[in-house]
C-alpha atoms as a PDB file:
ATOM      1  CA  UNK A   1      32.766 -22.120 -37.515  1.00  0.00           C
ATOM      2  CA  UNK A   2      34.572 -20.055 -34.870  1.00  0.00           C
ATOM      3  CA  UNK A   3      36.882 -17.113 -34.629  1.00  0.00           C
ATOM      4  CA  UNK A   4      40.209 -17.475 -35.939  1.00  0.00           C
ATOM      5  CA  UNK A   5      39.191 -20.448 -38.701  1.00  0.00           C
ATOM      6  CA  UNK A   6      40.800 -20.547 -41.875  1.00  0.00           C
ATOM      7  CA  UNK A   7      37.700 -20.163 -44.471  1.00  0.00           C
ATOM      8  CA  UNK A   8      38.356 -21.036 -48.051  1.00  0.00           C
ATOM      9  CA  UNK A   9      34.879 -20.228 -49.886  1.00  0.00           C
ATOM     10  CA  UNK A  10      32.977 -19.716 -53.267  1.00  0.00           C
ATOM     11  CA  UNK A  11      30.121 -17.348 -54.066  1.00  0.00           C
ATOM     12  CA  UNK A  12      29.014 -13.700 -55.502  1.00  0.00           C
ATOM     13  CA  UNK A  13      30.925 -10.869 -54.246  1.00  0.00           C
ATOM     14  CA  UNK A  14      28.124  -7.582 -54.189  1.00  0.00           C
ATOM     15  CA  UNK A  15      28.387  -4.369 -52.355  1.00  0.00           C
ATOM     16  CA  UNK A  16      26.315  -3.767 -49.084  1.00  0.00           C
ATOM     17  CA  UNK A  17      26.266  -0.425 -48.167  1.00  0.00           C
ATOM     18  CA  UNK A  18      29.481   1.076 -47.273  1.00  0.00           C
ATOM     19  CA  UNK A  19      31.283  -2.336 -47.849  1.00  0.00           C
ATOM     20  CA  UNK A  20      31.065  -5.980 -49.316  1.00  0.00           C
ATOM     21  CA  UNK A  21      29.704  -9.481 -48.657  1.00  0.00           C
ATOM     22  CA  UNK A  22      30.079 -12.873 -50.491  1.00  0.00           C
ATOM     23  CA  UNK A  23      26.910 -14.589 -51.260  1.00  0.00           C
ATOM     24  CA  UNK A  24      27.685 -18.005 -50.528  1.00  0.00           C
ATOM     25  CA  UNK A  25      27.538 -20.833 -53.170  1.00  0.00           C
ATOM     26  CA  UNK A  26      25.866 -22.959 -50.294  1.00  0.00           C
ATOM     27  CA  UNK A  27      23.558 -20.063 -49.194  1.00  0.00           C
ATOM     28  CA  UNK A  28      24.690 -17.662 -46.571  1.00  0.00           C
ATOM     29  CA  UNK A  29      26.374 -14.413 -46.807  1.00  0.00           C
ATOM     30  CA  UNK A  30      29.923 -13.379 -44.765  1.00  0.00           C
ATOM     31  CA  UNK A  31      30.541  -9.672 -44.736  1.00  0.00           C
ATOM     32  CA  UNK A  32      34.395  -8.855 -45.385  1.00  0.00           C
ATOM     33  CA  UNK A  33      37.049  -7.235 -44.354  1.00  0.00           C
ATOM     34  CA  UNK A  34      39.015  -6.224 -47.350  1.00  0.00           C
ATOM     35  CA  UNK A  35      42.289  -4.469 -47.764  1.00  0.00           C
ATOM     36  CA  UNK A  36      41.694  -3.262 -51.674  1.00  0.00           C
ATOM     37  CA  UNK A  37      38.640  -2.386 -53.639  1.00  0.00           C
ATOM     38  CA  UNK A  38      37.891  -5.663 -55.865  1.00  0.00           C
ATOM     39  CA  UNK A  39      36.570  -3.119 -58.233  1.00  0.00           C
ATOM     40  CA  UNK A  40      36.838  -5.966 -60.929  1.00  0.00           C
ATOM     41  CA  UNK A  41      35.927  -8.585 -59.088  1.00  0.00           C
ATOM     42  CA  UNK A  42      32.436  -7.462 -58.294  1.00  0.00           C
ATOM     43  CA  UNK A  43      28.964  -9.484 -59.070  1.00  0.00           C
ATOM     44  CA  UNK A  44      31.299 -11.948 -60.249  1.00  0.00           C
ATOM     45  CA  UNK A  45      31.796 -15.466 -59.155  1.00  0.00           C
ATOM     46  CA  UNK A  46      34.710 -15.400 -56.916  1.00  0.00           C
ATOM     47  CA  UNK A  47      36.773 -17.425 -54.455  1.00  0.00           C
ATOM     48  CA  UNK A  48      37.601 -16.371 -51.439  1.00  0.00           C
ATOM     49  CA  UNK A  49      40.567 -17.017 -48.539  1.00  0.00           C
ATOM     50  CA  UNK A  50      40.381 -15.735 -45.006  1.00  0.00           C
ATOM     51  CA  UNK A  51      40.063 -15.866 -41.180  1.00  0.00           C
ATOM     52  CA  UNK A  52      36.911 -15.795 -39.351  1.00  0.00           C
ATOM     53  CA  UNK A  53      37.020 -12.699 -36.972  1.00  0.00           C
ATOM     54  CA  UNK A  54      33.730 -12.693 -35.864  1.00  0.00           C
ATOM     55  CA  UNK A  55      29.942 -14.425 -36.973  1.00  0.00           C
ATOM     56  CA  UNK A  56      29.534 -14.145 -40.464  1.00  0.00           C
ATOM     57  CA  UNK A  57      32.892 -12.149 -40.543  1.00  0.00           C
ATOM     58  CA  UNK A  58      36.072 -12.604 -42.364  1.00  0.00           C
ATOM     59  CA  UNK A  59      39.459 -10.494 -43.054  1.00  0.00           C
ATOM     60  CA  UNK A  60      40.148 -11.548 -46.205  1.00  0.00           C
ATOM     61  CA  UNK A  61      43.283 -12.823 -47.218  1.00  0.00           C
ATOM     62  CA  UNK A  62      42.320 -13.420 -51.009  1.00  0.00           C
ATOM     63  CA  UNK A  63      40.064 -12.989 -53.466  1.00  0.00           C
ATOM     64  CA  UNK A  64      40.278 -13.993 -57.214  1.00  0.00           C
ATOM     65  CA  UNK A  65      37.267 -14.643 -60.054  1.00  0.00           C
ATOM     66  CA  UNK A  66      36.101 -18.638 -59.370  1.00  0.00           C
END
């Protein structure tokens, strides 16, 4: 993957400190950029839409339960 590809994934949104990461479905995590607080959304199986903007990075775009 590099900066500025779309990235269209599945996995476990959890908090990390001060913000969030998705636990991949394929192993991995990707710390995100978010623009709300996916209050509802989290330890829950979600899908995920964004841009890479950096290793292991992503501005997200959307994010709704899998």
């Amino acid at each position: 993957m590099t900066i500025g590809d779309p990235i269209d994934e599945t996995g476990t949104l959890l908090r990390d400190g001060g913000g969030f990461v998705l636990r991949l479905d394929g192993g991995g995590r990707l710390r995100l950029e978010l623009r709300r607080m996916p209050v509802d959304e989290v330890e829950k199986h979600v899908r995920l839409v964004g841009v890479l903007i950096g290793p292991d990075h992503v501005d997200v775009e959307g994010l709704r339960l899998a």
